[in-house]
Protein backbone atom coordinates (compact mmCIF):
# COMPACT_ATOMS: atom_id res chain seq x y z
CA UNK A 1 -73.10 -40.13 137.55
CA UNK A 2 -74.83 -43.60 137.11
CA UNK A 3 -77.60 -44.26 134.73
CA UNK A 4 -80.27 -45.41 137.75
CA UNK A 5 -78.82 -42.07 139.41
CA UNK A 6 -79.38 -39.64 136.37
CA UNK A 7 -82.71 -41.01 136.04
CA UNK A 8 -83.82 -40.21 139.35
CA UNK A 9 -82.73 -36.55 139.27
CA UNK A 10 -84.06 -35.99 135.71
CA UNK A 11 -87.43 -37.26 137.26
CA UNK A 12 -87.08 -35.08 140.30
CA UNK A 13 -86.13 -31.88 137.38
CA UNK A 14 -88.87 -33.46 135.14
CA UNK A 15 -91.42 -32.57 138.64
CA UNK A 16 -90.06 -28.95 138.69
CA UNK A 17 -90.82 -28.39 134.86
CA UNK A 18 -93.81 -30.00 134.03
CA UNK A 19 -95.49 -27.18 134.31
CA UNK A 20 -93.49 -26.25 131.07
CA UNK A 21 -94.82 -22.12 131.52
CA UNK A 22 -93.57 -20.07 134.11
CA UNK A 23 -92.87 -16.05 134.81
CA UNK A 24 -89.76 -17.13 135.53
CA UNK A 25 -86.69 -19.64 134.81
CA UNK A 26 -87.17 -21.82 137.85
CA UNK A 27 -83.44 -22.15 138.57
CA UNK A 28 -83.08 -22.35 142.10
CA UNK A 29 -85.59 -25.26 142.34
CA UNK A 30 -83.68 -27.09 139.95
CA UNK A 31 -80.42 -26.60 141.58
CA UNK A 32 -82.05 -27.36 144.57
CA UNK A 33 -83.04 -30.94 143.70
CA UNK A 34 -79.63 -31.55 142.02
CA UNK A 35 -77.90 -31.03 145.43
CA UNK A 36 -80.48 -33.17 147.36
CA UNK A 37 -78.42 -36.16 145.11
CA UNK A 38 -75.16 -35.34 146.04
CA UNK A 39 -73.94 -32.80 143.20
CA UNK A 40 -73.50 -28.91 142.58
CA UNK A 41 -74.02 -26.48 139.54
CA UNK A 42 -71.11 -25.25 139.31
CA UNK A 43 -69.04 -22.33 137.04
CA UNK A 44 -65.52 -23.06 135.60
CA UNK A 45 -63.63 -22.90 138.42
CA UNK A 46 -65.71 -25.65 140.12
CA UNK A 47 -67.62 -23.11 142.78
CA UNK A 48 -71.43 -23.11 142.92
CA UNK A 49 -72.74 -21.13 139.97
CA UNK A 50 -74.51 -17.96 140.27
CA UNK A 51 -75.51 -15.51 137.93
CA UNK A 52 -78.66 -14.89 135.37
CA UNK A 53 -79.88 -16.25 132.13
CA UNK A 54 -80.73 -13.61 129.36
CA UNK A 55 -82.71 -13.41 126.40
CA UNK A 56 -85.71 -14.36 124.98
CA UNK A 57 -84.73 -17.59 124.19
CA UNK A 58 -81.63 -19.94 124.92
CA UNK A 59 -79.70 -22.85 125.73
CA UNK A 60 -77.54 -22.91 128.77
CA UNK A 61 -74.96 -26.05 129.91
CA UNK A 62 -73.59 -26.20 133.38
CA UNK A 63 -71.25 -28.24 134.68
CA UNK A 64 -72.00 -30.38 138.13
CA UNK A 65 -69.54 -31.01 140.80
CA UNK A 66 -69.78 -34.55 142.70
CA UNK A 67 -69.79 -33.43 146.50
CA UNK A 68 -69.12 -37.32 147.81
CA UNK A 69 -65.89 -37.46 145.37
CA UNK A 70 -64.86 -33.85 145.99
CA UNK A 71 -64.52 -33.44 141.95
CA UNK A 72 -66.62 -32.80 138.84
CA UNK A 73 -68.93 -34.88 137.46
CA UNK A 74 -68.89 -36.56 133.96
CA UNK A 75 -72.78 -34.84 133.61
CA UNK A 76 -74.20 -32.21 132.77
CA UNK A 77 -76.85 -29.82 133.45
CA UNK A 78 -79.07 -29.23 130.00
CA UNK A 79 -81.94 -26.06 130.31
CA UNK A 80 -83.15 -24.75 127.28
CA UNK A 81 -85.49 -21.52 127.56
CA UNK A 82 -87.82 -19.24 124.94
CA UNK A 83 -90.48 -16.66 125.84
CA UNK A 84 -93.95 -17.08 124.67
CA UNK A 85 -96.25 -14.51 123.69
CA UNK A 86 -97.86 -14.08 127.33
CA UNK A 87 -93.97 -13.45 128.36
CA UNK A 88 -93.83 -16.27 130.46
CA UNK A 89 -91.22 -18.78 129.77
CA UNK A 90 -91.41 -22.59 128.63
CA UNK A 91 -88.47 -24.37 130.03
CA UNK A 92 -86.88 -27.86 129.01
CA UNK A 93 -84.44 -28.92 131.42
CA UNK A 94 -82.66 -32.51 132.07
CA UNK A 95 -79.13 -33.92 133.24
CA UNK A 96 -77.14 -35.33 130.08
């Protein structure tokens, strides 16, 4: 992924977490505005990730698939996670 590219879907992530507290880990809005660029979340095998994220706190790294090139991406998918005391969630996230 290019630098002018990266920065335009870390500002499009940056719009999904400003919030910074939510009842829950926003992930399908996030994956959501990675594929309106062209790219996937994807598992090891390279097929869109699913699953859930546990724990009170966490860091999570997922690899992104480039859906022009047909192959995975050099990026990264950074989210970072910990549960207040209301139980709601603050959530970092950005593309590395």
């Amino acid at each position: 992924m290019k630098v002018a590219e990266k920065r335009a879907v870390n500002r499009a992530i940056d719009k999904i977490v400003s919030p910074i507290y939510f009842n829950e880990i926003p992930l399908s809005p996030i994956f959501e505005a990675i594929e309106n660029f062209g790219y996937l979340v994807v598992d090891e095998e390279h097929q869109p990730w699913s699953g859930f994220l546990c724990g009170r706190e966490g860091t999570a790294m997922f690899d992104l698939f480039s859906k022009d090139k047909g192959k995975p991406d050099n990026s990264n998918l950074m989210l970072q996670w910990y549960t207040i005391q209301s139980g709601r969630y603050e959530v970092t996230c950005y593309v590395s």
